[in-house]
Protein backbone atom coordinates (compact mmCIF):
# COMPACT_ATOMS: atom_id res chain seq x y z
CA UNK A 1 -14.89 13.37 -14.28
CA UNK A 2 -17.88 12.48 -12.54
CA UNK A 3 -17.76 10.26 -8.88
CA UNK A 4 -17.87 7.01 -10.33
CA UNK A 5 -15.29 7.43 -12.75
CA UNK A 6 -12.82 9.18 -9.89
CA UNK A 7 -13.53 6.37 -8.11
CA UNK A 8 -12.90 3.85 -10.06
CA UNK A 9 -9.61 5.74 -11.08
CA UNK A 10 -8.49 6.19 -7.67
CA UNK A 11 -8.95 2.35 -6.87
CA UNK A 12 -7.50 1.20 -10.20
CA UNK A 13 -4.50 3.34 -10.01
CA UNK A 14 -3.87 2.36 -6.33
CA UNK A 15 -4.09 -1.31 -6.51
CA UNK A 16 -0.63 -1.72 -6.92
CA UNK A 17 0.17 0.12 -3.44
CA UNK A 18 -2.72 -1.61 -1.77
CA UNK A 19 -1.80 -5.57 -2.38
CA UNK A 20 1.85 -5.61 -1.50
CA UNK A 21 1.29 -5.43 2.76
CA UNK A 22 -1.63 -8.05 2.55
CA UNK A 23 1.20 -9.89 0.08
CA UNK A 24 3.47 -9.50 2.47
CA UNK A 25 1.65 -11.20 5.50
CA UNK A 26 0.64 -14.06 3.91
CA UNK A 27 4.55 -14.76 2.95
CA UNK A 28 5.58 -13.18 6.12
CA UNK A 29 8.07 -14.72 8.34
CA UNK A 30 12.12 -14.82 7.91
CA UNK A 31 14.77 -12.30 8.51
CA UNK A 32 14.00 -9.37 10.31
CA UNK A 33 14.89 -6.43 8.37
CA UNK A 34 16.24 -4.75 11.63
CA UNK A 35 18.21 -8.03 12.72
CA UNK A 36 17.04 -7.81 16.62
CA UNK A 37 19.23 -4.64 16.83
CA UNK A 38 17.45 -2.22 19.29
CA UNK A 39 17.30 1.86 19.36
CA UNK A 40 16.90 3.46 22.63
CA UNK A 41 15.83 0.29 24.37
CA UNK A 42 13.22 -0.31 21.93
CA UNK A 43 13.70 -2.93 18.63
CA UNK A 44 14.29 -0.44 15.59
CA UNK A 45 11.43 -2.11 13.81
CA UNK A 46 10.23 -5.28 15.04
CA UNK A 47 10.07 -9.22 13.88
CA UNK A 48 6.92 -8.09 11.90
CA UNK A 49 8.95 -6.44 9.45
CA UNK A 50 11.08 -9.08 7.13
CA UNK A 51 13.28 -9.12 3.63
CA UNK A 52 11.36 -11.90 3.10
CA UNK A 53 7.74 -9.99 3.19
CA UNK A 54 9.12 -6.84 1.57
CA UNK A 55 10.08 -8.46 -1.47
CA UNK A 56 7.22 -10.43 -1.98
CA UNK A 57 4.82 -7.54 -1.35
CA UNK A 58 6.86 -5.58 -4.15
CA UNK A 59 6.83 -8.43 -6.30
CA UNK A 60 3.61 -8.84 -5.89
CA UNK A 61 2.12 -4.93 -6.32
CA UNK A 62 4.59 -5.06 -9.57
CA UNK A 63 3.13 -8.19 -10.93
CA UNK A 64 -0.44 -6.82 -10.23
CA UNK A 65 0.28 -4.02 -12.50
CA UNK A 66 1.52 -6.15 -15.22
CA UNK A 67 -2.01 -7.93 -14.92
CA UNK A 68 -4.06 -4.32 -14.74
CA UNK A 69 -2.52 -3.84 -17.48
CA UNK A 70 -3.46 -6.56 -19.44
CA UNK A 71 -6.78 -6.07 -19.06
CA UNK A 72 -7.04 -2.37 -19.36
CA UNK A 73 -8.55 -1.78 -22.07
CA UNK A 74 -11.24 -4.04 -21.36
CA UNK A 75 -11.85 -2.87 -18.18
CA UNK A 76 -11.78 0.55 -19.36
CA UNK A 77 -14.12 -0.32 -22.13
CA UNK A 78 -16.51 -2.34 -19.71
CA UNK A 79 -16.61 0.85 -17.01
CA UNK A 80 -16.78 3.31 -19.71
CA UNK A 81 -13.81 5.21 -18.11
CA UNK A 82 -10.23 5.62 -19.11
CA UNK A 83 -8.04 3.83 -16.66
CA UNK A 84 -4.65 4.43 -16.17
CA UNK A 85 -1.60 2.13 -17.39
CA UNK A 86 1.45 1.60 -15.06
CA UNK A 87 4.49 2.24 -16.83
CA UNK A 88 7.29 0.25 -15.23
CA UNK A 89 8.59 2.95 -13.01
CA UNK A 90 5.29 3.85 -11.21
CA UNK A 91 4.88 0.20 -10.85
CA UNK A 92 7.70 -0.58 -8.53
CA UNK A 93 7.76 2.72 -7.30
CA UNK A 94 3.64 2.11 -5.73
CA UNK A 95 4.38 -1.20 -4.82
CA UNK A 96 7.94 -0.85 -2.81
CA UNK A 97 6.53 2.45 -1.80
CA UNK A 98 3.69 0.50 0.47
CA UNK A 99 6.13 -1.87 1.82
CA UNK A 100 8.34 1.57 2.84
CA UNK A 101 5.30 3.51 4.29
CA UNK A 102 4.69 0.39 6.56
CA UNK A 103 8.30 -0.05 7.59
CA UNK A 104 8.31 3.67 8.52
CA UNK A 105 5.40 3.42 10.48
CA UNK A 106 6.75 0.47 12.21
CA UNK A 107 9.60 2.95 13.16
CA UNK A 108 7.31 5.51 14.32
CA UNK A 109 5.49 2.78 16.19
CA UNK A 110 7.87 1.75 18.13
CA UNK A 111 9.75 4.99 19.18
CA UNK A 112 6.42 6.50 20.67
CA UNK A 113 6.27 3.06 22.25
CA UNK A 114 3.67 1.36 20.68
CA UNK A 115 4.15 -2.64 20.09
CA UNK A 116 3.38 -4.56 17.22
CA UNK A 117 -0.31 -4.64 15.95
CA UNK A 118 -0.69 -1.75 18.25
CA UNK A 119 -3.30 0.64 16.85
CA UNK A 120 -1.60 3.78 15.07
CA UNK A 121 -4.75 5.63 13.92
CA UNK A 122 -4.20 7.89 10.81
CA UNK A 123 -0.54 6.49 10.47
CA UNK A 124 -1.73 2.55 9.74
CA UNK A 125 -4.65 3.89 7.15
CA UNK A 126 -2.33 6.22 5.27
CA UNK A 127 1.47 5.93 5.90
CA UNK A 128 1.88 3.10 2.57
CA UNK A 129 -0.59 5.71 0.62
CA UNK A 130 1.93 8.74 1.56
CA UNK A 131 5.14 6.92 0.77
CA UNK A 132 3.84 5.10 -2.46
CA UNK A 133 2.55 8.30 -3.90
CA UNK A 134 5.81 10.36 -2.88
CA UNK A 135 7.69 7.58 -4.82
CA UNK A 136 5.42 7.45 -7.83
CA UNK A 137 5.80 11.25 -8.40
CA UNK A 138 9.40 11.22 -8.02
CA UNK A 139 9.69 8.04 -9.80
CA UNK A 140 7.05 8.53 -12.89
CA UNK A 141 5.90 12.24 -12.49
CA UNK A 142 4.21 12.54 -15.95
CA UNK A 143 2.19 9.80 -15.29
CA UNK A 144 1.62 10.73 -11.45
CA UNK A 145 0.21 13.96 -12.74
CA UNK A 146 -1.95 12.65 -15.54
CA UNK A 147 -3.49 9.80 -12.98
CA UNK A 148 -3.46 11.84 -9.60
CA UNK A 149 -5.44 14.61 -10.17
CA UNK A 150 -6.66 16.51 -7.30
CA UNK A 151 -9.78 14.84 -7.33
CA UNK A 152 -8.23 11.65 -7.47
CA UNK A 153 -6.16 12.17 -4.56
CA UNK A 154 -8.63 13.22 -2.88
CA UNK A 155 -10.86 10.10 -3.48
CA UNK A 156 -7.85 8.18 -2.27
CA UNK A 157 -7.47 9.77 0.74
CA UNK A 158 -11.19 8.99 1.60
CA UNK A 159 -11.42 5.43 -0.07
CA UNK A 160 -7.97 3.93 1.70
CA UNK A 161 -9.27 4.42 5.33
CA UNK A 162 -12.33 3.31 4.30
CA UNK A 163 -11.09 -0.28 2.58
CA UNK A 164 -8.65 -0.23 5.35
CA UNK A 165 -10.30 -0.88 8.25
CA UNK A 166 -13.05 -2.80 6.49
CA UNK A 167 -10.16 -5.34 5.11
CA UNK A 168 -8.62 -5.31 8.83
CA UNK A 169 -11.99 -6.16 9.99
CA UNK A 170 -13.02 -9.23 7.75
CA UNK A 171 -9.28 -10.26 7.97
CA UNK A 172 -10.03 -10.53 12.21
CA UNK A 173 -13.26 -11.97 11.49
CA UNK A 174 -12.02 -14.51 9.32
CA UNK A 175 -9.13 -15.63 11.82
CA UNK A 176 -6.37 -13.86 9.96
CA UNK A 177 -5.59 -11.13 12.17
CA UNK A 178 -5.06 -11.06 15.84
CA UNK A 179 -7.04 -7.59 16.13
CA UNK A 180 -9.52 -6.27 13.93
CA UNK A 181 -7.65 -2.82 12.64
């Protein structure tokens, strides 16, 4: 597979794992997941972290899916490369699987003492990517080998920090986000 097309692969098959935090910001607000409840002085996750924002951020990395995969086959046709389908277990698997990498990271955040929106480098640009693709190989691992070859994976792990902090960045810019990564 030449660059293009592992590109194109990589960004296609990760969609699902990449909308559900943005998903879950814009619904944000509601119930802590953690209830206030503390852990060595220190809240266990944080008010940033909500039932309200995790299921909305699934929902809406599952519904993308559905919609990629609508429109596969055209999209495949138009880029002249064969894109993945989501079968239903790889869907929910990517999309909770963000949501769980950022609620771990908020745990790791705040035991090393770090506060919410507190810069995390590494951990904020892949902890949703680790989790999601853990889940999707447990949860769909025909399809997780057929789609994540290595030169896939490696494409993510070079494209996500990449769209990361350029997403962070407009989102400051544009008066979304309190800080711009």
């Amino acid at each position: 597979m030449n660059l293009a097309a592992t590109v194109a692969v990589a960004f296609w098959a990760m969609l699902p794992a990449y909308v559900p935090n943005n998903a879950a910001v814009l619904a944000g607000g509601g119930r802590p997941i953690d209830g206030g409840r503390t852990l060595g002085g220190r809240r266990v996750l944080g008010d940033g972290k909500t039932w309200r924002g995790t299921l909305v951020g699934t929902l809406a990395g599952v519904a993308l899916a559905v919609a990629l995969n609508a429109v596969e086959p055209a999209a495949s046709d138009a880029l002249g490369v064969a894109l993945p389908e989501f079968p239903p277990a790889a869907m929910v698997a990517l999309a909770f699987g963000a949501m769980l990498g950022d609620i771990l990271a908020s745990f790791l955040k705040r035991r090393t003492g770090r506060e919410r929106g507190a810069a995390f480098p590494l951990v904020d640009q892949l902890d949703f990517v680790v989790v999601s693709l853990t889940l999707a190989a447990l949860a769909a691992p025909a399809w997780f080998g057929d789609t994540f070859t290595l030169d896939v994976l490696l494409a993510v792990l070079v494209l996500t920090p990449v769209l990361h902090v350029a997403t962070n960045v407009a989102a400051y810019l544009l008066g979304l986000k309190n800080e711009p990564y």
